[in-house]
C-alpha atoms as a PDB file:
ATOM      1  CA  UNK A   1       0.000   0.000   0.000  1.00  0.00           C
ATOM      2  CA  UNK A   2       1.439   3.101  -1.404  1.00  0.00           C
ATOM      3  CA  UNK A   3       0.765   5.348   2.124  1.00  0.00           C
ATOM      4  CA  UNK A   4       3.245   8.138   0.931  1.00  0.00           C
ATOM      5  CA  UNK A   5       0.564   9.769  -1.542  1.00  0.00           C
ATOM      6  CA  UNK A   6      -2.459   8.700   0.563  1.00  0.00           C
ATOM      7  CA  UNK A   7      -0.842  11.136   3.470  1.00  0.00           C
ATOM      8  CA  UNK A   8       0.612  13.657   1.576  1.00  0.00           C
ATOM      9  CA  UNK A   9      -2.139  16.533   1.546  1.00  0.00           C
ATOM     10  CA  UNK A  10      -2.625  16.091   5.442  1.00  0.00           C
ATOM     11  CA  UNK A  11      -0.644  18.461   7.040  1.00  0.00           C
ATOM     12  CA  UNK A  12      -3.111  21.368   5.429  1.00  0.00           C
ATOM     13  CA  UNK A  13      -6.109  20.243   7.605  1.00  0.00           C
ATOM     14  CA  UNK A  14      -3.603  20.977  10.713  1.00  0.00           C
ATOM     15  CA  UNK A  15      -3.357  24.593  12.192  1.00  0.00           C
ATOM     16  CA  UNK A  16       0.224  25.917  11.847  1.00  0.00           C
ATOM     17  CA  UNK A  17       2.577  26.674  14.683  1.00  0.00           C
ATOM     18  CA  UNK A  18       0.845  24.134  17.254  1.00  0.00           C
ATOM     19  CA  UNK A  19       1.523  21.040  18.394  1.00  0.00           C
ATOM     20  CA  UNK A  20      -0.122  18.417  15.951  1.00  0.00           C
ATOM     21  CA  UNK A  21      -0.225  14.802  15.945  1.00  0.00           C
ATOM     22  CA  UNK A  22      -1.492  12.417  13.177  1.00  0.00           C
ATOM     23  CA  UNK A  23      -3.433   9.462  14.765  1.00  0.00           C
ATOM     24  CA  UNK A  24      -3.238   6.800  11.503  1.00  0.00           C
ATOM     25  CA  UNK A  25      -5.540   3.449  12.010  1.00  0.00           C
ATOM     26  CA  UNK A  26      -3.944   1.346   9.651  1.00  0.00           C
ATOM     27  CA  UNK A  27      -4.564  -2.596   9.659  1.00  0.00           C
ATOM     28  CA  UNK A  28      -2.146  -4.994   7.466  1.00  0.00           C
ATOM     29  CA  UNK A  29      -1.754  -8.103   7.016  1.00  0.00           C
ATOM     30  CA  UNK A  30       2.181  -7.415   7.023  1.00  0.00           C
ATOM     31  CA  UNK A  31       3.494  -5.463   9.578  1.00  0.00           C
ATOM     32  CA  UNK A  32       1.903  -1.825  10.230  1.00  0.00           C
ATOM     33  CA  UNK A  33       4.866  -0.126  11.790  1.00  0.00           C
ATOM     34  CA  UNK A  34       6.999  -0.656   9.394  1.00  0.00           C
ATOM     35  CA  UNK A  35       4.993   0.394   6.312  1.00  0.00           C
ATOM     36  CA  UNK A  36       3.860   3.694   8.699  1.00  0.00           C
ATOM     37  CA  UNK A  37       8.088   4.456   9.481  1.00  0.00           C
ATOM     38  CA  UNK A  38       8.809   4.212   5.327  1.00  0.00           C
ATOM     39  CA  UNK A  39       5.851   6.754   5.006  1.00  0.00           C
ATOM     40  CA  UNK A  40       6.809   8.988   7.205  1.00  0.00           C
ATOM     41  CA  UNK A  41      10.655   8.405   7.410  1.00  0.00           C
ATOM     42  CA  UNK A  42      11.476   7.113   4.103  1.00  0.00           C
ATOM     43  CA  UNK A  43      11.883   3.599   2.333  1.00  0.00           C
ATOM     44  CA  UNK A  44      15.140   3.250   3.710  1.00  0.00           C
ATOM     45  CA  UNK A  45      14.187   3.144   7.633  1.00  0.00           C
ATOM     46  CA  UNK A  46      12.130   0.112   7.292  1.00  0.00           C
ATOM     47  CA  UNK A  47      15.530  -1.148   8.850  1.00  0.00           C
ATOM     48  CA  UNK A  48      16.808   1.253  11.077  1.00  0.00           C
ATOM     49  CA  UNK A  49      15.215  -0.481  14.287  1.00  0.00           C
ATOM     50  CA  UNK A  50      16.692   2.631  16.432  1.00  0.00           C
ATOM     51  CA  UNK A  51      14.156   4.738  18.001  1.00  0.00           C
ATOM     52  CA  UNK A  52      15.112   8.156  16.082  1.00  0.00           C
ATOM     53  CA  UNK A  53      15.426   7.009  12.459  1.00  0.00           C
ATOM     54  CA  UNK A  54      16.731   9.074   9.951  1.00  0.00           C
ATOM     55  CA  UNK A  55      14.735  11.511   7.556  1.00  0.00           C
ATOM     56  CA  UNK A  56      14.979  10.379   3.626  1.00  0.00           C
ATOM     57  CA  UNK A  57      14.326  12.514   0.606  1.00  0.00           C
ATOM     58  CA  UNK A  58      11.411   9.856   0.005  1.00  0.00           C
ATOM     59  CA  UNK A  59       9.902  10.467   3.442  1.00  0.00           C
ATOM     60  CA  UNK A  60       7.105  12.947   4.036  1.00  0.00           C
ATOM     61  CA  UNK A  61       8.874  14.109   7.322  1.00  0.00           C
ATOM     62  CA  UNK A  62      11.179  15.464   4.738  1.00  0.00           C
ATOM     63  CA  UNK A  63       8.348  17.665   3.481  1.00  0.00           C
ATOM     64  CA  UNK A  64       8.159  21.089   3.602  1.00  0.00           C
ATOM     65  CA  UNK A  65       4.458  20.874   4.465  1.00  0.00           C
ATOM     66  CA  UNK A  66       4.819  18.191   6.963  1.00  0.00           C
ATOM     67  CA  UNK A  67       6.800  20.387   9.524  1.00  0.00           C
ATOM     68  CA  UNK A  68       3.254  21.502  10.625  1.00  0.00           C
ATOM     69  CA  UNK A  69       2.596  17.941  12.294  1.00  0.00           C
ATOM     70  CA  UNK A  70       4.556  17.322  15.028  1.00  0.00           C
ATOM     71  CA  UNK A  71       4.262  13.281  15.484  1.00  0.00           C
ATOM     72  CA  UNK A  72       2.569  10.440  14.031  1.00  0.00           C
ATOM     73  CA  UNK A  73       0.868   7.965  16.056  1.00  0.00           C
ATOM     74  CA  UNK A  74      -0.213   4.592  14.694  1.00  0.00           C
ATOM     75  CA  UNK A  75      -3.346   3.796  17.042  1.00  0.00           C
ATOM     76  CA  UNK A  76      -5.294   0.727  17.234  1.00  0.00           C
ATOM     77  CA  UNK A  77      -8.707  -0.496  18.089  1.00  0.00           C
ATOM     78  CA  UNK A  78      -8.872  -3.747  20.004  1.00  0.00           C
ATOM     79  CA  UNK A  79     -11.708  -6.456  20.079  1.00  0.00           C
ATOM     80  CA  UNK A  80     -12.950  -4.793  23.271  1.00  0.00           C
ATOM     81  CA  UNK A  81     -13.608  -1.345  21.441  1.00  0.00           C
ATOM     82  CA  UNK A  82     -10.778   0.177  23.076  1.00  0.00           C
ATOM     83  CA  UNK A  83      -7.970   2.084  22.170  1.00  0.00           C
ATOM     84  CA  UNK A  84      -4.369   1.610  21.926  1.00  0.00           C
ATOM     85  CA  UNK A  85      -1.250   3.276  20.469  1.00  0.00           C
ATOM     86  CA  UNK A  86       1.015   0.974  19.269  1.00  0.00           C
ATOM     87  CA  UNK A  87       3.868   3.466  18.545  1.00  0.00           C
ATOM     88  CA  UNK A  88       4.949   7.529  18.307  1.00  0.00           C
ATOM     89  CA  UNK A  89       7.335   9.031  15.852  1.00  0.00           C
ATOM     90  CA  UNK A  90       8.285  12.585  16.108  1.00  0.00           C
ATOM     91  CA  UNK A  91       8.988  14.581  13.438  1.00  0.00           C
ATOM     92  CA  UNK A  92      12.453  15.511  13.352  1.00  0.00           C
ATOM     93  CA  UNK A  93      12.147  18.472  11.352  1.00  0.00           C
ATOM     94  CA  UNK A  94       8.622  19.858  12.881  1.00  0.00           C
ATOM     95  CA  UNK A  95       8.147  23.885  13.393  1.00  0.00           C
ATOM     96  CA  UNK A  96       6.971  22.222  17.281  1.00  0.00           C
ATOM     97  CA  UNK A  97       8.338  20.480  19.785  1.00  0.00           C
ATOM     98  CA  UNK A  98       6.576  17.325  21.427  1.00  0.00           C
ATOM     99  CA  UNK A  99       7.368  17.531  25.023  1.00  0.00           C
ATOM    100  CA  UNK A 100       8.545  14.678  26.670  1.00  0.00           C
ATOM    101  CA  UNK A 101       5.704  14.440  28.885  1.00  0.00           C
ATOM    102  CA  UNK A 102       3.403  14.721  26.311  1.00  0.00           C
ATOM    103  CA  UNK A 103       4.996  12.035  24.047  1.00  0.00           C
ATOM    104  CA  UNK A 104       4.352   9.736  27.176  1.00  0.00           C
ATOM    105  CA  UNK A 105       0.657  10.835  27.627  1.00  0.00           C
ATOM    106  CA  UNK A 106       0.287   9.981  24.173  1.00  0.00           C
ATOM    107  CA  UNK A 107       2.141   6.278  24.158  1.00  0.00           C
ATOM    108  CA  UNK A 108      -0.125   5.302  27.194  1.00  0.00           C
ATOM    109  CA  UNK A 109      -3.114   6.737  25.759  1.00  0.00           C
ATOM    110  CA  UNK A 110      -5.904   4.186  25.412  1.00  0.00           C
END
């Protein structure tokens, strides 16, 4: 699934100079992270297992545009009906920073 040009106009729905995180419900057969990190990060960190990957050219983190959002959550809903994140990437190169307090209220969100 091609998740690069599915995302790519988001960042104009988000208000600028805020703090703005991207909650993505994605379900795969494969391996979610992963294809979420290429998206975001670029092709190339599918194997960078460290937990600040690098930004890619092909990565919309590398965007212009996608300094607005702040982090990228990829959320889940469980049999029970509730919610869990299953992982948080900040955005290296966003116009905010994600506190670390607030990256933690996110993680244990659900």
């Amino acid at each position: 699934m091609d998740l690069f040009s599915k995302l790519e106009k988001v960042p104009g729905q988000f208000p600028q100079t805020t703090v703005n995180i991207l909650f993505l419900f994605h379900p795969s057969v494969w391996n979610s992270p992963v294809y979420i990190k290429q998206a975001l990060f670029g092709d190339a960190s599918g194997f960078d297992e460290s937990p600040n990957p690098q930004v890619h050219n092909d990565g919309l983190f590398y965007l212009s545009e996608w300094r607005e959002l702040t982090a990228c959550a990829h959320s889940r809903v469980n049999e029970d009906g509730s919610l869990s994140i299953v992982q948080v990437w900040r955005n290296p190169n966003a116009n905010a920073v994600l506190s670390e307090d607030v990256l933690q209220r996110v993680a244990s969100a659900g």
